[in-house]
C-alpha atoms as a PDB file:
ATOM      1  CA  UNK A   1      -2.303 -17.994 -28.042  1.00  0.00           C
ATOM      2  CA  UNK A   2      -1.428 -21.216 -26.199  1.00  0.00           C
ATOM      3  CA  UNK A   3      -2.379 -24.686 -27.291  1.00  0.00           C
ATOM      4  CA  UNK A   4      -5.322 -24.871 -25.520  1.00  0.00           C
ATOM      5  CA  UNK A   5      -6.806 -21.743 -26.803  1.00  0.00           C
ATOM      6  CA  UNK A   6      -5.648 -23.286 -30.067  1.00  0.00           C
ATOM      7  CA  UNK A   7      -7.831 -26.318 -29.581  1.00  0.00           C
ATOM      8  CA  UNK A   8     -10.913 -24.293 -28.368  1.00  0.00           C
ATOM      9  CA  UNK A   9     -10.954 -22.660 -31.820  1.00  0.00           C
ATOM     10  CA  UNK A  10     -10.389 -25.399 -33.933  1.00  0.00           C
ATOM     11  CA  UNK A  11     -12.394 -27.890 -32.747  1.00  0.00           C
ATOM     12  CA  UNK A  12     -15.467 -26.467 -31.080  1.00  0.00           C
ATOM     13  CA  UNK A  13     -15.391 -22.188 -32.178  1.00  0.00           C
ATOM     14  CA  UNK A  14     -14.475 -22.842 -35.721  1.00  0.00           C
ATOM     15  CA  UNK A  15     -17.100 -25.540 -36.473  1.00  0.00           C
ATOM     16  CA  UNK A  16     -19.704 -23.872 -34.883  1.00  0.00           C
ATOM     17  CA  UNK A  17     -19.258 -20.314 -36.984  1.00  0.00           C
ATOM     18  CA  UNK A  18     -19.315 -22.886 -40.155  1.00  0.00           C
ATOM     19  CA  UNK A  19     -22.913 -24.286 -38.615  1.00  0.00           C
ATOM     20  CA  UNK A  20     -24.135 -21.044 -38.172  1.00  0.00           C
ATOM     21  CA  UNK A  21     -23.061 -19.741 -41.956  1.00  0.00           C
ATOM     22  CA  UNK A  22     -24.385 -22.850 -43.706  1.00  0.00           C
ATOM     23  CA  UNK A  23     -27.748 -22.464 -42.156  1.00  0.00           C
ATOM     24  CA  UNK A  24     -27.308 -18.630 -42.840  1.00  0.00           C
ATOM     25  CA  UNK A  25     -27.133 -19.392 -46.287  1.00  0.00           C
ATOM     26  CA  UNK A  26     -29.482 -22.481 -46.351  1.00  0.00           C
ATOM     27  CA  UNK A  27     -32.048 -20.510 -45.096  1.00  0.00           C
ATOM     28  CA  UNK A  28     -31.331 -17.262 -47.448  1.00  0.00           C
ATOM     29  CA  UNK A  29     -31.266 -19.420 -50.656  1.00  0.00           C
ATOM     30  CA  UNK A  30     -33.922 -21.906 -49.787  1.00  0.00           C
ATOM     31  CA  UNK A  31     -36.360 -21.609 -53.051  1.00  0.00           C
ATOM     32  CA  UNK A  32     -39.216 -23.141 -51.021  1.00  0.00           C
ATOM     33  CA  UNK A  33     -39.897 -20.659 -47.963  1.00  0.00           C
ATOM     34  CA  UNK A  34     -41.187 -17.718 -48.581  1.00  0.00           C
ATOM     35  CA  UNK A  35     -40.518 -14.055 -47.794  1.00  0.00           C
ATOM     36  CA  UNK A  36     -41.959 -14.233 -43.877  1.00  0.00           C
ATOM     37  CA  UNK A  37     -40.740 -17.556 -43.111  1.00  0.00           C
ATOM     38  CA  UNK A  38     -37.694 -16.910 -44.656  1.00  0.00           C
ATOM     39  CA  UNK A  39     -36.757 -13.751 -42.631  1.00  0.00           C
ATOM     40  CA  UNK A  40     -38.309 -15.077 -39.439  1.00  0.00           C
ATOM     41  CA  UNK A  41     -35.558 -18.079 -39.758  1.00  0.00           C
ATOM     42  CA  UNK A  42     -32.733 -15.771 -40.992  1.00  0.00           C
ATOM     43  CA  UNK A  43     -33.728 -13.543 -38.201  1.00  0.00           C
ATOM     44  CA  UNK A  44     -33.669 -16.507 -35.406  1.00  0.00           C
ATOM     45  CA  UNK A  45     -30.351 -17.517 -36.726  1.00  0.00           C
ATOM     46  CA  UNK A  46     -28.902 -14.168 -36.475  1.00  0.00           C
ATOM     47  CA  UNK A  47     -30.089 -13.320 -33.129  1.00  0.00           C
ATOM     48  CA  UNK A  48     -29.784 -17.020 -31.183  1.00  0.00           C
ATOM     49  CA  UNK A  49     -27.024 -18.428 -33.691  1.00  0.00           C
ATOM     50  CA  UNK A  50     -25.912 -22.137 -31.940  1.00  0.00           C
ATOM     51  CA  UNK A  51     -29.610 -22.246 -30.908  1.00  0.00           C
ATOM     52  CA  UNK A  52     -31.285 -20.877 -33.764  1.00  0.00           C
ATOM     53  CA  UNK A  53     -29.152 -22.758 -35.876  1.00  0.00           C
ATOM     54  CA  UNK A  54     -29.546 -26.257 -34.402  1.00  0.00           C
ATOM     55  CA  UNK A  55     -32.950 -25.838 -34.266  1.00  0.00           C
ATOM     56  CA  UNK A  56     -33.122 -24.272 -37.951  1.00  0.00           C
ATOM     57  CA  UNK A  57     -31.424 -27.939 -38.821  1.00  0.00           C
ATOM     58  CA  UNK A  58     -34.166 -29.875 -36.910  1.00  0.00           C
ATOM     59  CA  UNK A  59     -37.228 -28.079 -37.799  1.00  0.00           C
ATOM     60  CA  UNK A  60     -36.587 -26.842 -41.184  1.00  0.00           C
ATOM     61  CA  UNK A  61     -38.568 -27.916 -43.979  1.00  0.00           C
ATOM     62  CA  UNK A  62     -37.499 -30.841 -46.122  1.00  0.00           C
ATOM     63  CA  UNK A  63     -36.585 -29.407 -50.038  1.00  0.00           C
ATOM     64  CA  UNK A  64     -38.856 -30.264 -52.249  1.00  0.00           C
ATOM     65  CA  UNK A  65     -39.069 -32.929 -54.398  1.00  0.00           C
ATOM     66  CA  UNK A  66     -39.206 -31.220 -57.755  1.00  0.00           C
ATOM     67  CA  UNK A  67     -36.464 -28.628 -57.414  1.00  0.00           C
ATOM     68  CA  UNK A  68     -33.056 -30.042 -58.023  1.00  0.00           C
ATOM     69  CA  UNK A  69     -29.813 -28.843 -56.387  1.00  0.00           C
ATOM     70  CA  UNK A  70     -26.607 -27.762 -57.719  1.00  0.00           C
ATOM     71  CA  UNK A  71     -25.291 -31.530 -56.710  1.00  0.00           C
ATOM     72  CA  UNK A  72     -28.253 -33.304 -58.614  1.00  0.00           C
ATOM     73  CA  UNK A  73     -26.723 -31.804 -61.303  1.00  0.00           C
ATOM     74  CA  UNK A  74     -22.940 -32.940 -60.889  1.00  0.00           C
ATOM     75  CA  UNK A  75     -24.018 -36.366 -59.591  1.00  0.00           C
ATOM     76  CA  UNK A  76     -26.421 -37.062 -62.781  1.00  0.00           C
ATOM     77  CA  UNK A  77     -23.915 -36.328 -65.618  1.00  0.00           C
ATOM     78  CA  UNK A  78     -22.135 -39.087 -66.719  1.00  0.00           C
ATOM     79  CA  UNK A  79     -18.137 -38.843 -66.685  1.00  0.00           C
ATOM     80  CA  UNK A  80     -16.383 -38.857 -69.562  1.00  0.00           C
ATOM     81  CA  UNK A  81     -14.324 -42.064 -71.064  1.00  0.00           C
ATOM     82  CA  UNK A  82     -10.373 -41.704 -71.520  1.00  0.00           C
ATOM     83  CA  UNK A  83     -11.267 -41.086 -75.372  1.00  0.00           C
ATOM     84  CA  UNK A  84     -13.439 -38.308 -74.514  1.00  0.00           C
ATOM     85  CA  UNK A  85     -10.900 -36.510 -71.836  1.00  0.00           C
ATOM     86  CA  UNK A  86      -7.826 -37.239 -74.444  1.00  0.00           C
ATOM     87  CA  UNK A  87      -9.914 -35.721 -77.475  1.00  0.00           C
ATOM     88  CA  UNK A  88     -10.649 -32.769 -75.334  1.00  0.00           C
ATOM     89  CA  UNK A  89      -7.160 -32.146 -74.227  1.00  0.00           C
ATOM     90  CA  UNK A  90      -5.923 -32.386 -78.466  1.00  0.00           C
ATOM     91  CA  UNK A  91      -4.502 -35.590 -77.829  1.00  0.00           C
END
C-alpha cells in the first residue's frame, strides 16, 4: 500500500464506512419509527449506503421530545465534589 492509497482510506473510505454504520444503527435503534419505516430505511441504507445514508441524515425524523438518550442521561447528573470522589476512593 503506498501513501496515496493510504490517504484514500483514511480520509475519505474510512469515514464514509463510519457514516454508513452510525446511520445503520441510528436507524435500527430509533424508538420512534416503526417496524415498516424502520426496515424500509435499514433496507435503503444497506442497498444505496453513501446515498441512502446521506439522505437517511437529511430526511430522517427528528427524535422525539419525550424520549431521552443515553447522553441526556450523562449530561444531567451532576459531577461529584473532591469530597465525594476522595470518600469514594477510602480516602
Amino acid at each position: 500500500m503506498n501513501w496515496w492509497e493510504f490517504f484514500f482510506v483514511m480520509l475519505v473510505l474510512l469515514p464514509v464506512m463510519v457514516l454508513w454504520l452510525g446511520c445503520v444503527i441510528d436507524a435500527i435503534s430509533r424508538p420512534d419509527l416503526g417496524g415498516l419505516p424502520k426496515a424500509a430505511w435499514v433496507l435503503f441504507i444497506l442497498v444505496l449506503p453513501v446515498f441512502g445514508s446521506l439522505l437517511y441524515i437529511i430526511l430522517r425524523p427528528r427524535q422525539v421530545m419525550g424520549s431521552p438518550t443515553a447522553m441526556d442521561d450523562v449530561w444531567s447528573t451532576p459531577s461529584p465534589t473532591a469530597d465525594e470522589r476522595a470518600r469514594h476512593i477510602g480516602i
